[in-house]
N, C-alpha and C. Protein backbone atom coordinates (compact mmCIF):
# COMPACT_ATOMS: atom_id res chain seq x y z
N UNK A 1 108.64 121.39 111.75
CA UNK A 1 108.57 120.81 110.41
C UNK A 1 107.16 120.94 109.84
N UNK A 2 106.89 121.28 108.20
CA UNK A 2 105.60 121.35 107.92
C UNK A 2 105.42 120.40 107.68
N UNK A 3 105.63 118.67 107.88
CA UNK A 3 104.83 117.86 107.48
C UNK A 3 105.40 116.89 108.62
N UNK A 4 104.30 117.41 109.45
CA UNK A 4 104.03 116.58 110.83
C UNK A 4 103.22 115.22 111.12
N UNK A 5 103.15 114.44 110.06
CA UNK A 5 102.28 113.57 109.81
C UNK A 5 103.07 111.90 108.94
N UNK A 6 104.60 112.36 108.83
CA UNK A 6 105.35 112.05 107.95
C UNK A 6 105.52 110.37 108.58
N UNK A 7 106.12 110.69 110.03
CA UNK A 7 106.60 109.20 111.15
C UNK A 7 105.22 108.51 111.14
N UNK A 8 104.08 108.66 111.26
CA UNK A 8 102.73 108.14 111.23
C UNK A 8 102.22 107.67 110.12
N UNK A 9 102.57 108.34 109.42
CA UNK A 9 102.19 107.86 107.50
C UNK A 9 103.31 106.38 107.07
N UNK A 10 104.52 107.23 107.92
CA UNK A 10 105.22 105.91 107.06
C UNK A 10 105.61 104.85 107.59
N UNK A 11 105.17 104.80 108.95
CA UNK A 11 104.73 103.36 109.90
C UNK A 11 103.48 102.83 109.71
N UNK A 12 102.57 103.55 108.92
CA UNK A 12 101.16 102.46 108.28
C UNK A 12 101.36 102.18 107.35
N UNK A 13 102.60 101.64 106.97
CA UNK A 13 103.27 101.18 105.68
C UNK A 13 103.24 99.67 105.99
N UNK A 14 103.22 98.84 105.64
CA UNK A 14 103.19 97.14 105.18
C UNK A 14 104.40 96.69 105.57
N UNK A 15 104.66 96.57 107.04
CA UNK A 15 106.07 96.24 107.22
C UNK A 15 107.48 96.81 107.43
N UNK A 16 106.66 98.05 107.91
CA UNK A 16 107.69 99.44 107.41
C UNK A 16 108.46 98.93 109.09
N UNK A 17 109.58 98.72 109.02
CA UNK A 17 110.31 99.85 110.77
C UNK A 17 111.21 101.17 110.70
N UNK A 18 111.54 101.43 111.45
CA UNK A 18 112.08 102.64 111.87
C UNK A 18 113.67 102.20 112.70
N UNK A 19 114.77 103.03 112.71
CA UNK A 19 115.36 103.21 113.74
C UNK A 19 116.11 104.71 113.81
N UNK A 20 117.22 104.46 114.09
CA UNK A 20 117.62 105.66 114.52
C UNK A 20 119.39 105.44 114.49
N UNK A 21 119.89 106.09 113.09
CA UNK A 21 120.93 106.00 112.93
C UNK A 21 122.12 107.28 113.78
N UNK A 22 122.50 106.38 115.03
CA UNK A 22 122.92 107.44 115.85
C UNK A 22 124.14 108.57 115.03
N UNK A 23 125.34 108.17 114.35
CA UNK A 23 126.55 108.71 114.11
C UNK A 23 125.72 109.75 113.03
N UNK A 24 124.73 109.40 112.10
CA UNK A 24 124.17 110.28 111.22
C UNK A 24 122.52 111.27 111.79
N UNK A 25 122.73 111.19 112.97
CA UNK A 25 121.53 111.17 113.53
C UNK A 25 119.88 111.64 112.47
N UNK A 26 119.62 110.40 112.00
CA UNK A 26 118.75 110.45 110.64
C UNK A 26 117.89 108.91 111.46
N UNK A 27 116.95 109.61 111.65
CA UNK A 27 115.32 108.25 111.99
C UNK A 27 115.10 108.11 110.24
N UNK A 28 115.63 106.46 110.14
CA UNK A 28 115.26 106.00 108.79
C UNK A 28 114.52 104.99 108.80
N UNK A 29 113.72 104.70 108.17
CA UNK A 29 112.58 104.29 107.69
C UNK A 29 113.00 102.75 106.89
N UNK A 30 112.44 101.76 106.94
CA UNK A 30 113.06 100.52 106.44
C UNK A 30 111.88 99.32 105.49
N UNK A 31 112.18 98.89 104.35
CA UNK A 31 111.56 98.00 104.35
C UNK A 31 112.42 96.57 103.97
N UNK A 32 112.29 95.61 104.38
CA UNK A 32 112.60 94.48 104.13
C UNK A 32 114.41 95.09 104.64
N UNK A 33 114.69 95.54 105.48
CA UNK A 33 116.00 96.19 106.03
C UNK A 33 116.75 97.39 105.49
N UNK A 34 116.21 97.68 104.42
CA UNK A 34 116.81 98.53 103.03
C UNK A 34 116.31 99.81 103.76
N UNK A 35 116.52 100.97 103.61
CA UNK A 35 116.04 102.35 104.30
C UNK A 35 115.65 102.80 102.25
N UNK A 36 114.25 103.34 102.68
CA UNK A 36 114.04 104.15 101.50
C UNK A 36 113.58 105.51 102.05
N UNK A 37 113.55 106.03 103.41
CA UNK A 37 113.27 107.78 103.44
C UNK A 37 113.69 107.72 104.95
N UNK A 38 114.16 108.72 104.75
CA UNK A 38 115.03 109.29 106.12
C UNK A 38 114.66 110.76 106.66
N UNK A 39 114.54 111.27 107.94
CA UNK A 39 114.27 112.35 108.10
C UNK A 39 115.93 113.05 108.91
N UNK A 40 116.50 113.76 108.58
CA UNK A 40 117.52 113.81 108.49
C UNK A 40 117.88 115.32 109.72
N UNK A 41 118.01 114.59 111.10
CA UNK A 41 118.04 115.81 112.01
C UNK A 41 119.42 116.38 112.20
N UNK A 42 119.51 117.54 113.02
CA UNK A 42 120.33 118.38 113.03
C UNK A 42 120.78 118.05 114.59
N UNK A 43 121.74 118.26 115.28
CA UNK A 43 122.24 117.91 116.96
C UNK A 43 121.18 118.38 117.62
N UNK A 44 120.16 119.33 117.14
CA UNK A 44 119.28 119.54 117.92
C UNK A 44 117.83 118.93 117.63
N UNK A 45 118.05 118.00 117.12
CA UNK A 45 116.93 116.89 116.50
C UNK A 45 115.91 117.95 115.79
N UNK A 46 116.07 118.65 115.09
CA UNK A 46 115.39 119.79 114.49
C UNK A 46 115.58 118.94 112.72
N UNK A 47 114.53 118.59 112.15
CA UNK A 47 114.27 118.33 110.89
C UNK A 47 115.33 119.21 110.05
N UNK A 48 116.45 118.63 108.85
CA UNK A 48 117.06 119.43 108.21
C UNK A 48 116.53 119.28 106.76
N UNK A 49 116.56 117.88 106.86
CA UNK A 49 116.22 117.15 105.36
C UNK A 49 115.24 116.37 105.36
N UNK A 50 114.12 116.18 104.01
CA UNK A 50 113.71 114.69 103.97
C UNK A 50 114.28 114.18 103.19
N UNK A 51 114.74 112.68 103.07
CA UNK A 51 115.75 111.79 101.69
C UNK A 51 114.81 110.79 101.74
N UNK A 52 114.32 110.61 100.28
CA UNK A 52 114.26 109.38 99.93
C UNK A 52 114.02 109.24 98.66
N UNK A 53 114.23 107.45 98.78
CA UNK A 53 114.35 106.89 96.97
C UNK A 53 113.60 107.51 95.86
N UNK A 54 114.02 107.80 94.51
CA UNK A 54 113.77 108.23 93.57
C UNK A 54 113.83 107.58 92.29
N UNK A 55 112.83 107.28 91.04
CA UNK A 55 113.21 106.98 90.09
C UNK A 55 114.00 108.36 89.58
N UNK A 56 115.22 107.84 88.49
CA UNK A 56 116.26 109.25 88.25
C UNK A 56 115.43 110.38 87.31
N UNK A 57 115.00 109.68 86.58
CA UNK A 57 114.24 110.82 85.85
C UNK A 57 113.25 111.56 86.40
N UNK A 58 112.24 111.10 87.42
CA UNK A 58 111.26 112.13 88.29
C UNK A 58 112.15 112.40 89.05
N UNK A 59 113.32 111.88 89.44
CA UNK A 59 114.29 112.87 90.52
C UNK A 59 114.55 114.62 89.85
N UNK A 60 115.16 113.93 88.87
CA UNK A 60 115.51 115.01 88.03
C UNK A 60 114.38 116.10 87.50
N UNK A 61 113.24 115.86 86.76
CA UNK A 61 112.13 116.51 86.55
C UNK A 61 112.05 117.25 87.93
N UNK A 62 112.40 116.45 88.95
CA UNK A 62 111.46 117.37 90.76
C UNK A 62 112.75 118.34 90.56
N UNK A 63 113.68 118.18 90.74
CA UNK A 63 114.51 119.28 91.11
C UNK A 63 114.43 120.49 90.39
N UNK A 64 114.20 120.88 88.83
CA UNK A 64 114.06 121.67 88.05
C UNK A 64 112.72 122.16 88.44
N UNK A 65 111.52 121.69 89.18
CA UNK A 65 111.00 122.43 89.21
C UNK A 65 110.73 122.63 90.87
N UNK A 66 111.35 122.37 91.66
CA UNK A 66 111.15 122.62 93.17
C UNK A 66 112.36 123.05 93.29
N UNK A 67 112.40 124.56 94.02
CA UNK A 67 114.35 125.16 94.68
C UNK A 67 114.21 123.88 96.34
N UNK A 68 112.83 123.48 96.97
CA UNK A 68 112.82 122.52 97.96
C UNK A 68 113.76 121.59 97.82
N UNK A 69 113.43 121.06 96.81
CA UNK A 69 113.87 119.50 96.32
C UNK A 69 115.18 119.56 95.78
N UNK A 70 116.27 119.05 96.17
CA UNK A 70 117.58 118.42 95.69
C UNK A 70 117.82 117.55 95.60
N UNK A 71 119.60 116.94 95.07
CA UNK A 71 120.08 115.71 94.72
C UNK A 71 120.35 115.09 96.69
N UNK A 72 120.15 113.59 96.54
CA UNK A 72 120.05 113.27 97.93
C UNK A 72 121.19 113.74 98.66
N UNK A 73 120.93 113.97 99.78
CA UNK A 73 121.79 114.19 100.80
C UNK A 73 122.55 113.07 101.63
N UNK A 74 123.95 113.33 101.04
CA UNK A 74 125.13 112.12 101.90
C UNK A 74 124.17 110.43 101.24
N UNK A 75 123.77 110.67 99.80
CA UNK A 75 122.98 109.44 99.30
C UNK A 75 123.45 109.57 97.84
N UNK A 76 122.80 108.64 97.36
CA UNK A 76 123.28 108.31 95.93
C UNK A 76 122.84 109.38 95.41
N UNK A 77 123.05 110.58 94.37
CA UNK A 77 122.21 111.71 93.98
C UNK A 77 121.44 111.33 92.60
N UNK A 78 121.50 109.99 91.92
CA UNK A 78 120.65 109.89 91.17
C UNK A 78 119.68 108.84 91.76
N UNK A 79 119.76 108.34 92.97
CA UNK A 79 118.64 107.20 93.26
C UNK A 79 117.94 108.05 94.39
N UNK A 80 118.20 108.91 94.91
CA UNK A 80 118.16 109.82 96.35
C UNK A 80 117.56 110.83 96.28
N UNK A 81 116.21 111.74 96.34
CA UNK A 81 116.54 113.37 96.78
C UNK A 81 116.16 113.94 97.91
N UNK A 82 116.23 114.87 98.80
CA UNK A 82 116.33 115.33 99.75
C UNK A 82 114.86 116.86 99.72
N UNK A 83 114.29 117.24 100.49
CA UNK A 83 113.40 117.82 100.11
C UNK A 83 113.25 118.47 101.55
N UNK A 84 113.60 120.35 101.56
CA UNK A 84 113.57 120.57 102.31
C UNK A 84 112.17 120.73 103.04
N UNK A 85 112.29 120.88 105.33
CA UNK A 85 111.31 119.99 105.84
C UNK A 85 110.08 121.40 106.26
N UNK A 86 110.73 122.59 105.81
CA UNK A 86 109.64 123.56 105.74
C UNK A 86 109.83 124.20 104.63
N UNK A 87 109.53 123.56 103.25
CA UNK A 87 109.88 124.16 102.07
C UNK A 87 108.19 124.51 101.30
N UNK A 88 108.04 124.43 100.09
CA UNK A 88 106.87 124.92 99.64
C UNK A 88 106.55 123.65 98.89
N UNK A 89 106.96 122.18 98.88
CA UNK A 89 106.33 120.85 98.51
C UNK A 89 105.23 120.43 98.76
N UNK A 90 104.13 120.26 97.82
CA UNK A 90 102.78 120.05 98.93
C UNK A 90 102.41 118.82 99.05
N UNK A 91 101.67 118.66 100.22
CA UNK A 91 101.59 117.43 101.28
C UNK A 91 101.33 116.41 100.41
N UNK A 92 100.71 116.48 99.51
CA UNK A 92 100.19 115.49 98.71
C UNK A 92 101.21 114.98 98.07
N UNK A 93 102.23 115.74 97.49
CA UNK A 93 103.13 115.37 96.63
C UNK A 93 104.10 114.68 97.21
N UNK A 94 103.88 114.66 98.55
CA UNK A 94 105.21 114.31 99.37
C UNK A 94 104.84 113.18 99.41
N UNK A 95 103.61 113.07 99.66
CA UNK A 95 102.95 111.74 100.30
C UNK A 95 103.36 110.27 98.84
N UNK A 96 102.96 111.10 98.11
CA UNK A 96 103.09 110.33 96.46
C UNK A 96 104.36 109.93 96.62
N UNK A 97 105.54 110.65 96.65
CA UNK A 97 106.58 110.20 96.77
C UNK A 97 107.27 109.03 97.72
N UNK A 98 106.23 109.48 98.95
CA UNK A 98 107.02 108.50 100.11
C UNK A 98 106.27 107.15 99.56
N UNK A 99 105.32 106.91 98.81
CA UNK A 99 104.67 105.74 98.68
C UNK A 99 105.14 105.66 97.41
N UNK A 100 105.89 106.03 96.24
CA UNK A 100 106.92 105.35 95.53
C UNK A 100 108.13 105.16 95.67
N UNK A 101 108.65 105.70 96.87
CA UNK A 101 109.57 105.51 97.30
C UNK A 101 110.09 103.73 97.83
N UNK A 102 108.61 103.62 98.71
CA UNK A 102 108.52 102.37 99.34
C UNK A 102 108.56 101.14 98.39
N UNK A 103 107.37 101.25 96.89
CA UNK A 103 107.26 100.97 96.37
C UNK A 103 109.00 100.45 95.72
N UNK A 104 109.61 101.48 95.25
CA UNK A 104 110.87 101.04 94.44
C UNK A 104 111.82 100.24 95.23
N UNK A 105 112.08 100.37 96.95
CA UNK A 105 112.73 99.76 97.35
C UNK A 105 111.93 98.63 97.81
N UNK A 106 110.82 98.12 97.37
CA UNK A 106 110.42 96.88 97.95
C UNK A 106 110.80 96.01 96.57
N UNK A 107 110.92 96.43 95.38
CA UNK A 107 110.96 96.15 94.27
C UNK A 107 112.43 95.73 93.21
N UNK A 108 113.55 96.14 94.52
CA UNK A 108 114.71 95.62 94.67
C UNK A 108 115.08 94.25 95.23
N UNK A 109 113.68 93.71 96.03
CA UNK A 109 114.00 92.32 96.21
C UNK A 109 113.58 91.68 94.99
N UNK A 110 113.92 90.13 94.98
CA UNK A 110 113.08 89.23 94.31
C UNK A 110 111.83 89.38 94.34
N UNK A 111 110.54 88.53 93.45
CA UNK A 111 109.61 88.99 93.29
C UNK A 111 108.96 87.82 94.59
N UNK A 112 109.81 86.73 94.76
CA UNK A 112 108.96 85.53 96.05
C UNK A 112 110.07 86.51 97.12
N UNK A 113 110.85 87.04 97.14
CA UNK A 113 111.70 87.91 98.31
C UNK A 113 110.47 88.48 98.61
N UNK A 114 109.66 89.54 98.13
CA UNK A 114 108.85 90.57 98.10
C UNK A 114 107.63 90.15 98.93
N UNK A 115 107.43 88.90 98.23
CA UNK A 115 105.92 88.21 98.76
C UNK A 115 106.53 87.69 100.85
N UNK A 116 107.67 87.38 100.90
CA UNK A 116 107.89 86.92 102.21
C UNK A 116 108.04 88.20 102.92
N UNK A 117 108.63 88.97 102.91
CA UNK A 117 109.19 90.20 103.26
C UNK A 117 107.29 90.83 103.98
N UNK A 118 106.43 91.21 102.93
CA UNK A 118 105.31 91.65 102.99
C UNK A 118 104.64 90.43 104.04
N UNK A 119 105.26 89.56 104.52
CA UNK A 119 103.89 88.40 105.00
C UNK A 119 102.57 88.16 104.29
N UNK A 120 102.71 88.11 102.52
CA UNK A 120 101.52 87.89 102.27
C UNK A 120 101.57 86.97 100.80
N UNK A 121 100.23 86.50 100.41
CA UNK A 121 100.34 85.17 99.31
C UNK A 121 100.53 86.57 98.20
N UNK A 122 100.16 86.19 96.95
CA UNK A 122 99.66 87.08 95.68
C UNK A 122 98.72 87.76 96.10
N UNK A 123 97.48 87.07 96.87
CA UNK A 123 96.33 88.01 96.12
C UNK A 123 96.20 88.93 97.48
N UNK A 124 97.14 89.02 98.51
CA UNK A 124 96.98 89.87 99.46
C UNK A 124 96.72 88.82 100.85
N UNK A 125 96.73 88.12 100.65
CA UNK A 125 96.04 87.06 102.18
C UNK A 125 97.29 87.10 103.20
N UNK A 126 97.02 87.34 104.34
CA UNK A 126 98.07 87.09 105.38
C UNK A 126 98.11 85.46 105.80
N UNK A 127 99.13 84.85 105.36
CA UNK A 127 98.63 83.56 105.73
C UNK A 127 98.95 82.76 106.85
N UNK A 128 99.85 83.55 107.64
CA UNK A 128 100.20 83.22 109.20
C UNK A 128 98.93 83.39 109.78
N UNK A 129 97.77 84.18 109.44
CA UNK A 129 96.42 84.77 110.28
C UNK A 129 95.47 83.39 109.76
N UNK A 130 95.95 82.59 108.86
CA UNK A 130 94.72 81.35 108.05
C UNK A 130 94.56 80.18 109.28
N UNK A 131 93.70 80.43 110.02
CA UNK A 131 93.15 78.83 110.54
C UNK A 131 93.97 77.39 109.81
N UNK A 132 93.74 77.53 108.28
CA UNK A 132 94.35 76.34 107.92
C UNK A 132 96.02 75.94 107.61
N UNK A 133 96.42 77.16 108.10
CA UNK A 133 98.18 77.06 108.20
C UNK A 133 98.44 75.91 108.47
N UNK A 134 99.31 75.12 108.14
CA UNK A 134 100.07 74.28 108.69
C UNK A 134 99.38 72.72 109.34
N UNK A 135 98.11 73.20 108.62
CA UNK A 135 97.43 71.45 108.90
C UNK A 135 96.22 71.06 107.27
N UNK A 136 95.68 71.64 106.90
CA UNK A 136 95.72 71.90 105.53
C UNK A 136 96.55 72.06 104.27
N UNK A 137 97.39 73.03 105.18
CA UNK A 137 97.59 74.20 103.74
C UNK A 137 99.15 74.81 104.28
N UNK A 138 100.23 74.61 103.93
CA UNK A 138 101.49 74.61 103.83
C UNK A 138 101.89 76.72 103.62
N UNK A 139 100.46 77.37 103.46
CA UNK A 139 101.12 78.37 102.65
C UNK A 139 101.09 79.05 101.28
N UNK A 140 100.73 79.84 100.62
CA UNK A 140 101.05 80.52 99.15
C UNK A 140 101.98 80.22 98.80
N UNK A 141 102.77 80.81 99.69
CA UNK A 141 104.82 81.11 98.82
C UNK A 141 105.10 80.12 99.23
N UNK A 142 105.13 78.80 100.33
CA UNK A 142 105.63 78.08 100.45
C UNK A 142 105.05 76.72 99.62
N UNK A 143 104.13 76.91 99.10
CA UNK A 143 103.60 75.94 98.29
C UNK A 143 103.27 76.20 96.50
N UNK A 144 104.02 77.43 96.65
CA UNK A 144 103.88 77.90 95.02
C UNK A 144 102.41 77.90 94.46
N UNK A 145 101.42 78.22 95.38
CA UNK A 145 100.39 78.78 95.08
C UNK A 145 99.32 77.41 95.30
N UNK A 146 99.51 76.21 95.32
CA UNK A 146 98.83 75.18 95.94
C UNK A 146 98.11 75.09 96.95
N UNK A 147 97.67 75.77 96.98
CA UNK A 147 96.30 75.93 98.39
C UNK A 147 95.78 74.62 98.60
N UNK A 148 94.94 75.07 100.03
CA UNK A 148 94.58 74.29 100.06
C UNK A 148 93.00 74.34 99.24
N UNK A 149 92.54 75.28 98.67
CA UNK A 149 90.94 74.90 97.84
C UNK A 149 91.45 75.03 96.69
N UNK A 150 92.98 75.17 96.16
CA UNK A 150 92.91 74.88 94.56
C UNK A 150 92.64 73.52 94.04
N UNK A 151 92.15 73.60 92.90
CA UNK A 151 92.39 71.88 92.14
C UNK A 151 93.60 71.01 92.82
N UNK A 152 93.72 70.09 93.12
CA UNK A 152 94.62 68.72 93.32
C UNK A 152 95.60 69.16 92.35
N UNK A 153 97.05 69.26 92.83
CA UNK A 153 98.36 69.78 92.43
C UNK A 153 98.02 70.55 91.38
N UNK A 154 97.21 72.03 91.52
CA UNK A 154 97.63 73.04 90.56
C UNK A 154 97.65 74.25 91.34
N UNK A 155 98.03 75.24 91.47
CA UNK A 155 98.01 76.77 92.19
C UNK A 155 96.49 76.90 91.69
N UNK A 156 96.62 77.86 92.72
CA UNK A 156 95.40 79.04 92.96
C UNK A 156 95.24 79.63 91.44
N UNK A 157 94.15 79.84 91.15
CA UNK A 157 93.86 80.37 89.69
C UNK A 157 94.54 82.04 89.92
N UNK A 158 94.55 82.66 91.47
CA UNK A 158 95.19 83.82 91.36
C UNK A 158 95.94 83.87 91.10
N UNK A 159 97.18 82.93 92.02
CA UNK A 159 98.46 82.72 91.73
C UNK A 159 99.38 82.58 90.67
N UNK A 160 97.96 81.88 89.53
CA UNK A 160 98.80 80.59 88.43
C UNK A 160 98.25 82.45 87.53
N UNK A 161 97.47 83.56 87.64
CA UNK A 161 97.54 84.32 86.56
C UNK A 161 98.83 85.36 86.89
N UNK A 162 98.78 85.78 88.17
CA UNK A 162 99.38 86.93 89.04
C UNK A 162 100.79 86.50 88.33
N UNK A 163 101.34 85.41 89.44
CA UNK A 163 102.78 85.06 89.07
C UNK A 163 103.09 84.25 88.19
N UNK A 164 102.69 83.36 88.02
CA UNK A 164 103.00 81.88 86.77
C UNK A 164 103.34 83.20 85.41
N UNK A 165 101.64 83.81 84.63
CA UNK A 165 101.56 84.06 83.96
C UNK A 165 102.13 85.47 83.85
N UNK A 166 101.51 86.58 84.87
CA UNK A 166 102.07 87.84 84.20
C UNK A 166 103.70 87.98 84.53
N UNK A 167 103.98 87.30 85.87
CA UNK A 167 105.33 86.97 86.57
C UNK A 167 105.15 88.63 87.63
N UNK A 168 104.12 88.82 87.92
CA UNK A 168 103.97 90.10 88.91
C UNK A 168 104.86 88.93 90.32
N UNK A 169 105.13 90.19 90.58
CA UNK A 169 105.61 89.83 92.67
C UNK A 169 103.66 89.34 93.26
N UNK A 170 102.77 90.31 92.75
CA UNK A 170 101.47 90.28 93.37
C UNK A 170 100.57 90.89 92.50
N UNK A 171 99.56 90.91 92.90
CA UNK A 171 98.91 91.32 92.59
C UNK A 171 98.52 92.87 92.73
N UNK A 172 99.10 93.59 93.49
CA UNK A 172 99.42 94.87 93.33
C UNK A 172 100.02 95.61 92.27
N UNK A 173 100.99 94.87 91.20
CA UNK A 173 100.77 95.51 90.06
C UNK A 173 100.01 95.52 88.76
N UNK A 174 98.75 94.60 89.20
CA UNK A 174 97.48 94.48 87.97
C UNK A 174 97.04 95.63 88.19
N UNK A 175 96.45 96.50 87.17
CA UNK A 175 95.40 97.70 87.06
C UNK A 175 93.99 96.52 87.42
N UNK A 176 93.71 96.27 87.25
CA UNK A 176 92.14 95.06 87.19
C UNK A 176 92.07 94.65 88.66
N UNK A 177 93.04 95.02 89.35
CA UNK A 177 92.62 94.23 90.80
C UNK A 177 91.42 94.96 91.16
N UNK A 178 90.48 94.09 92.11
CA UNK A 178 90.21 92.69 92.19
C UNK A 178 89.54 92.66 90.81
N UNK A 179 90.07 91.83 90.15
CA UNK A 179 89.34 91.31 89.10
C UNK A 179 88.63 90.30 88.60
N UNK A 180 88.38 89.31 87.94
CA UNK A 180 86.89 88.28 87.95
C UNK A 180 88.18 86.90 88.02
N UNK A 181 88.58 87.14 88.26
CA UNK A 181 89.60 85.94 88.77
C UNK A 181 89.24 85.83 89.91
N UNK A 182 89.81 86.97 90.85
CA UNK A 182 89.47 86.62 92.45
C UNK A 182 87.82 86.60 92.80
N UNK A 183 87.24 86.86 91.62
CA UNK A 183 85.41 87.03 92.02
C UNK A 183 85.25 85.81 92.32
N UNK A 184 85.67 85.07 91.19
CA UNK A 184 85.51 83.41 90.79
C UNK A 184 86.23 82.65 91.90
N UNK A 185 87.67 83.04 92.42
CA UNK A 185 87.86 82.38 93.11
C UNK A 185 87.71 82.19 95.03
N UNK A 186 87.22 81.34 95.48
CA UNK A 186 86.56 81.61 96.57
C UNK A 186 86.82 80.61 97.99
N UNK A 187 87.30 81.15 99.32
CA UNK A 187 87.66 80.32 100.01
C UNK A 187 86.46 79.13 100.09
N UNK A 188 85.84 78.23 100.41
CA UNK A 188 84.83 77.67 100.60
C UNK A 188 84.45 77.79 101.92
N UNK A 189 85.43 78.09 102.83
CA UNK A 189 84.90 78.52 104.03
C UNK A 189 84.36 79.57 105.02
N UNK A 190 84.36 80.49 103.66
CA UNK A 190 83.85 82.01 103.78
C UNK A 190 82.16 82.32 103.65
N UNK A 191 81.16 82.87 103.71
CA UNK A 191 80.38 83.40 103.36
C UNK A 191 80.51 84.56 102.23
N UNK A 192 79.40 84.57 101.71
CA UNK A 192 79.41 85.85 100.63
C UNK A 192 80.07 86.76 101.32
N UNK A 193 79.25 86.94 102.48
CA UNK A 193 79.62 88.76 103.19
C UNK A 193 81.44 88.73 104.02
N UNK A 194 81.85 87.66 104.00
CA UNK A 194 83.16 86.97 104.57
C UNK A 194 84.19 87.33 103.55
N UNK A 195 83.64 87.00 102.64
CA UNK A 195 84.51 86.76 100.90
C UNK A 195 84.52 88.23 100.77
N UNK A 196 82.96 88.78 100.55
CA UNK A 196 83.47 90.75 100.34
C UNK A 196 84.33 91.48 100.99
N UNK A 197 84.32 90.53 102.42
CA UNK A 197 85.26 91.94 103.30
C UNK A 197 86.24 91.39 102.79
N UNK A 198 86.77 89.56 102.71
CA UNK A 198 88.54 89.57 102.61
C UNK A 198 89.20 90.14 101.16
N UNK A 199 88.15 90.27 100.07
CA UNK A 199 88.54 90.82 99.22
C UNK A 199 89.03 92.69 99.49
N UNK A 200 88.46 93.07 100.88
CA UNK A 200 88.61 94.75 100.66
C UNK A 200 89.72 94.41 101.14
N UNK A 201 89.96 93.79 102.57
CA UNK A 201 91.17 93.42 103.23
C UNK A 201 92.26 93.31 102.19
N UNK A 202 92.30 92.13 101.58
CA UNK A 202 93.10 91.84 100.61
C UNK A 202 94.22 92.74 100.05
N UNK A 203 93.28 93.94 99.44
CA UNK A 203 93.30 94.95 98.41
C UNK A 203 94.29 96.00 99.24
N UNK A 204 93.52 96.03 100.39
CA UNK A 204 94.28 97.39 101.18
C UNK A 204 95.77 96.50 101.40
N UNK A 205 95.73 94.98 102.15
CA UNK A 205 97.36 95.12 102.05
C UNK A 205 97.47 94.74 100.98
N UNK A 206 97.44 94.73 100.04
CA UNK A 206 97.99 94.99 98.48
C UNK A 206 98.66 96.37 98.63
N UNK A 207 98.28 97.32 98.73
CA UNK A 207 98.43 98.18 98.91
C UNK A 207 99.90 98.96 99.94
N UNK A 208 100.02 97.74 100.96
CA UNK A 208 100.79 98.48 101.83
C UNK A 208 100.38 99.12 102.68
N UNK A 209 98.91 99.23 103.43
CA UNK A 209 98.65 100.06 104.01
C UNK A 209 98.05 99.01 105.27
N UNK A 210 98.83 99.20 106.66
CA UNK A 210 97.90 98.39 107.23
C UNK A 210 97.84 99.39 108.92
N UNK A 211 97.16 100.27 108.53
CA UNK A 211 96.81 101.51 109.71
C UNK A 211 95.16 100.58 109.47
């Protein structure tokens, strides 16, 4: 297969698993249980296909201009396409795809589905990893953004712009991330140089990426 890098890329995905659908013998790729890309082998576990999710109109745009790229295989052919696994698609483009791919099927849950699914508040925080879990601080999603350093019964100023106001799942779909919201807002138990890294942290799982 020319893109030998595909099972590695899309297990440093934010929650991504894998299994292995024996009767279709296709290693599919999962988020929140949903499969959005499949590598689609042959009895001799030899790469036939790649499938995965598509908005319909870049489905459609890809196929007209890639003979690689088709309507999905044994999948929905307008949510689906299939892209053959030594074709002339380049790596980059593939890559783009498998990360809107992920993107659209994470985006089929609810927008607090999304935030549990990911293990994370709005602004990116893992909050099972917080010291103050569960003797402080109840949680992001489980407290609707009530931290424990926000004001006395109001959310997190991230929270109350992210979800209250724009109604994002996170903060992953602001262009402005990190923006002077999260500058301003600040664990108190961090240091400056504490606060810079959890803001990079943050950002990357915003992102989905946790290689």
């Amino acid at each position: 297969m020319k893109y030998p890098w595909i099972d590695e890329y899309l297990l440093g995905k934010r929650k991504v698993t894998k299994d292995l659908q024996a009767d279709w013998n296709w290693v599919r790729y999962k988020i929140g249980g949903k499969m959005f890309a499949a590598i689609c082998l042959d009895w001799d576990n030899k790469p036939y296909y790649i499938t995965l999710k598509v908005d319909p109109d870049e489905g459609d745009f890809l196929k007209s201009q890639y003979s690689d790229i088709v309507a999905g295989y044994y999948m929905d052919k307008t949510h689906y396409i299939s892209v053959k696994p030594d074709g002339e698609v380049p790596d980059e483009l593939l890559m783009d795809l498998l990360d809107k791919a992920y993107r659209l099927m994470l985006q089929t849950f609810s927008k607090k589905r999304q935030r549990e699914i990911l293990g994370l508040s709005a602004c990116g925080t893992e909050c099972e990893s917080c010291s103050f879990l569960g003797s402080l601080c109840n949680g992001c999603n489980a407290s609707s953004g009530k931290v424990f350093h926000a004001p006395e019964g109001k959310a997190c100023p991230i929270y109350s712009c992210s979800v209250q106001k724009h109604k994002f799942a996170n903060c992953a779909a602001c262009e402005n991330v990190p923006c002077a919201v999260w500058k301003a807002t600040k664990d108190p138990s961090l240091s400056e140089q504490e606060f810079e890294e959890s803001i990079q942290t943050r950002v990357k799982n915003l992102k989905g990426d946790c290689s």
